[in-house]
Protein backbone atom coordinates (compact mmCIF):
# COMPACT_ATOMS: atom_id res chain seq x y z
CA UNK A 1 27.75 1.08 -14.79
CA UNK A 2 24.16 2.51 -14.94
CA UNK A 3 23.28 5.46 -12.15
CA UNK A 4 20.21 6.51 -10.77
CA UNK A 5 19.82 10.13 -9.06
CA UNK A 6 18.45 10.28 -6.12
CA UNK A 7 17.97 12.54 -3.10
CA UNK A 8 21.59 11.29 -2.07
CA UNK A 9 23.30 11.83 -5.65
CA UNK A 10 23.58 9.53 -8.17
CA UNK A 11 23.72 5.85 -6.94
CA UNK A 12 24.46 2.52 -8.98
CA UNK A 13 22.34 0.55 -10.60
CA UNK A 14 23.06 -2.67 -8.55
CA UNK A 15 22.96 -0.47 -5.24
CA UNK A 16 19.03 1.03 -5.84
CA UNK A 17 18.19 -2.56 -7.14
CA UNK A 18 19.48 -3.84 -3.68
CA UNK A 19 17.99 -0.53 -1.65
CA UNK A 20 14.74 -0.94 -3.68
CA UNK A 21 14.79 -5.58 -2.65
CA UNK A 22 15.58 -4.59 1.10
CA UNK A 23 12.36 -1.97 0.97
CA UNK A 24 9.99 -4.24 -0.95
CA UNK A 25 10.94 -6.74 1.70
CA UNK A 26 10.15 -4.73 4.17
CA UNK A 27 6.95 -3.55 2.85
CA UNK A 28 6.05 -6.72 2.38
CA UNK A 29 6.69 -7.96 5.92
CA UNK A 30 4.77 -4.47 7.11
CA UNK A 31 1.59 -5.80 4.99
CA UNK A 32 1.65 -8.94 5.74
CA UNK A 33 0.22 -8.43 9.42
CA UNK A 34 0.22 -11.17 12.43
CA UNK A 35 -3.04 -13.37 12.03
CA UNK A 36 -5.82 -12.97 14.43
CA UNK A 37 -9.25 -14.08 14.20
CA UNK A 38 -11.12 -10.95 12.27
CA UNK A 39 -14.13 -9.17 14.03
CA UNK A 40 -16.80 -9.10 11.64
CA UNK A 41 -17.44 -4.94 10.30
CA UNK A 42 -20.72 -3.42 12.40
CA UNK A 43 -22.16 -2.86 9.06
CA UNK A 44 -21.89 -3.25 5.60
CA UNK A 45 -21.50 0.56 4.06
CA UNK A 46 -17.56 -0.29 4.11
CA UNK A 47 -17.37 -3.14 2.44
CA UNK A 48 -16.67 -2.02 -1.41
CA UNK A 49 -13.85 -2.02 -4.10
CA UNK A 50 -11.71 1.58 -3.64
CA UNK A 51 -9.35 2.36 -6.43
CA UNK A 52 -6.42 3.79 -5.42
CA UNK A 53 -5.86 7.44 -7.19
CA UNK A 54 -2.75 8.86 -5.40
CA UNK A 55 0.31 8.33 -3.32
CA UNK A 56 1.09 11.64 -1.04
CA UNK A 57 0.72 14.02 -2.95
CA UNK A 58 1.09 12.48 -6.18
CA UNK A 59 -1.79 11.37 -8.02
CA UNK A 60 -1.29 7.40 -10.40
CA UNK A 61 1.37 6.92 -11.95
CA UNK A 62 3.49 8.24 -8.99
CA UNK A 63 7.15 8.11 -9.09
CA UNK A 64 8.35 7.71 -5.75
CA UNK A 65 11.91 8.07 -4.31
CA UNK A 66 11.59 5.85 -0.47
CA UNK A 67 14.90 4.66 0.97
CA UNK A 68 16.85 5.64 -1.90
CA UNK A 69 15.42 3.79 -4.02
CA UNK A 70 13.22 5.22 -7.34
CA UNK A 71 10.11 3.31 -8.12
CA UNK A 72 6.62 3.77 -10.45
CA UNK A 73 3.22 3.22 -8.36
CA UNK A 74 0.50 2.35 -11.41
CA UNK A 75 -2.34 0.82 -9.98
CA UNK A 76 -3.75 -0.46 -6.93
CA UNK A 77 -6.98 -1.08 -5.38
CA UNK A 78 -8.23 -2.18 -1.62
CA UNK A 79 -11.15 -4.06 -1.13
CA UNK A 80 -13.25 -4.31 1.95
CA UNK A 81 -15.21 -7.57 2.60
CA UNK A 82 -18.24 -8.00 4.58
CA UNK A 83 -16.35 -10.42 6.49
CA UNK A 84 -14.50 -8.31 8.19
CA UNK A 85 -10.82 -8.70 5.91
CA UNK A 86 -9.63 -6.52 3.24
CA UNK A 87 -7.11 -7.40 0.19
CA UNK A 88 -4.62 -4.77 -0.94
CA UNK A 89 -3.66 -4.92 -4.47
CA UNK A 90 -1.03 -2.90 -6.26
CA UNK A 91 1.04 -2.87 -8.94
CA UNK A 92 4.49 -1.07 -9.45
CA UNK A 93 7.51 -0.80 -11.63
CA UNK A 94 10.71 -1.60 -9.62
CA UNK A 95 13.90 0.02 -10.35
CA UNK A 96 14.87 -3.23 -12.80
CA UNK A 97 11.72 -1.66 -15.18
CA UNK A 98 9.54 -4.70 -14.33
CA UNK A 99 6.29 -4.19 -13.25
CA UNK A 100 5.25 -6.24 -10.43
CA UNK A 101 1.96 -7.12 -8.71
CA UNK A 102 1.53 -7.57 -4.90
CA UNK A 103 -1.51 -8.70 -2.90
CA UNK A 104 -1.94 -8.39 0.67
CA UNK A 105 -4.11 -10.16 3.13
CA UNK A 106 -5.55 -7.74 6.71
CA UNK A 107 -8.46 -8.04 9.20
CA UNK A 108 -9.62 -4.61 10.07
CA UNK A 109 -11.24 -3.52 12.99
CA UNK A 110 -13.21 -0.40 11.90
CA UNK A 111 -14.12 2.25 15.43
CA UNK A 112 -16.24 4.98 13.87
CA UNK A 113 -14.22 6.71 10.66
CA UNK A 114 -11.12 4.58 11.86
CA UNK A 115 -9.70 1.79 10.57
CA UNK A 116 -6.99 -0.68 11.74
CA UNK A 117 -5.72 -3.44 9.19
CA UNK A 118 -3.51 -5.93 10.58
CA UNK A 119 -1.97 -7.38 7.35
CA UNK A 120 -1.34 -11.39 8.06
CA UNK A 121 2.35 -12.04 7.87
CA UNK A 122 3.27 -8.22 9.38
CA UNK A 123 2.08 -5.48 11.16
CA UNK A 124 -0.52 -3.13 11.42
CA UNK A 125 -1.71 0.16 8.99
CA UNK A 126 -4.20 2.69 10.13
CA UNK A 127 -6.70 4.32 8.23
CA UNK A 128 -9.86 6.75 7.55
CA UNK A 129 -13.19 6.92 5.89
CA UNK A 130 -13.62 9.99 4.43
CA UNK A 131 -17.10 10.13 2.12
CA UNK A 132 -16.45 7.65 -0.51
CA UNK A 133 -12.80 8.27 0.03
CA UNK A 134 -9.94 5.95 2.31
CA UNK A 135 -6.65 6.81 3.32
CA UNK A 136 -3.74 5.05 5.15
CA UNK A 137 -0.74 5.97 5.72
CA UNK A 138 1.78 3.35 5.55
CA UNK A 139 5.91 3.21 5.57
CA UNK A 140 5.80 7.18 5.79
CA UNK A 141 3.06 7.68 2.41
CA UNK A 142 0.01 8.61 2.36
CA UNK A 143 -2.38 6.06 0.14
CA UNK A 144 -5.25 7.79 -1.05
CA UNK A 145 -8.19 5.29 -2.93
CA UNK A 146 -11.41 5.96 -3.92
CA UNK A 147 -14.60 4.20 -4.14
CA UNK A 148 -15.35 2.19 -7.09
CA UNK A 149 -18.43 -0.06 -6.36
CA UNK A 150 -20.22 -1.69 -3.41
């Protein structure tokens, strides 16, 4: 039987395949966020594509060990409408070796250089502007994206 090491020791295969399901489901539920009706942005300087360049401390491709589980973060981007949503898209390589694609639907309320996404389907993610720069934390990480175009 395949192992995987991890902070724990090594694990089996079929054991960080089922740690890494329960924690996609469950980011998945986070970013999914309860539906409300979204509050249009005050202005437009937010709205934008941001690339995302790092995860903590790690800048793309970040290999990340959350839950147990080891996983790849490749690519991801977050883009702000005028409308007042945002789509979060990433793309990952779960512990199978398959890389995967998620996309994520929020309305944000924005309160200066603060941001609150609540993703429809889950719950709610935080966030700054910084410059050109956005960050949110989210499931313990730190996302870090940059902006791209307007």
């Amino acid at each position: 039987m395949k192992a995987l090491m991890s902070a724990a020791g090594y694990l089996p295969h079929r054991t960080v395949g089922a740690r890494m399901a329960v924690i996609l489901l469950t980011l998945g539920l986070t970013l999914a966020g309860c539906h409300r009706v979204p509050e249009p942005l005050p202005d437009s300087e937010l709205a934008g594509v941001y690339r995302l360049i790092g995860v903590d401390d790690q800048d793309l491709p970040a290999t990340l060990v959350h839950g147990g589980a080891i996983t790849e973060v490749r690519s991801g981007t977050m883009t702000f409408r005028r409308d007042g949503t945002c789509v979060s898209e990433t793309r990952f390589v779960a512990p199978s070796g398959q890389e995967v694609g998620r996309e994520v639907v929020a309305d944000v309320t924005r309160r200066g250089s603060r941001l609150e996404m609540r993703w429809r389907g889950a719950g709610r993610t935080e966030g700054a502007m910084a410059g050109d720069g956005f960050a949110m934390r989210n499931e313990g990480m730190t996302f870090r994206y940059i902006r791209e175009t307007r």
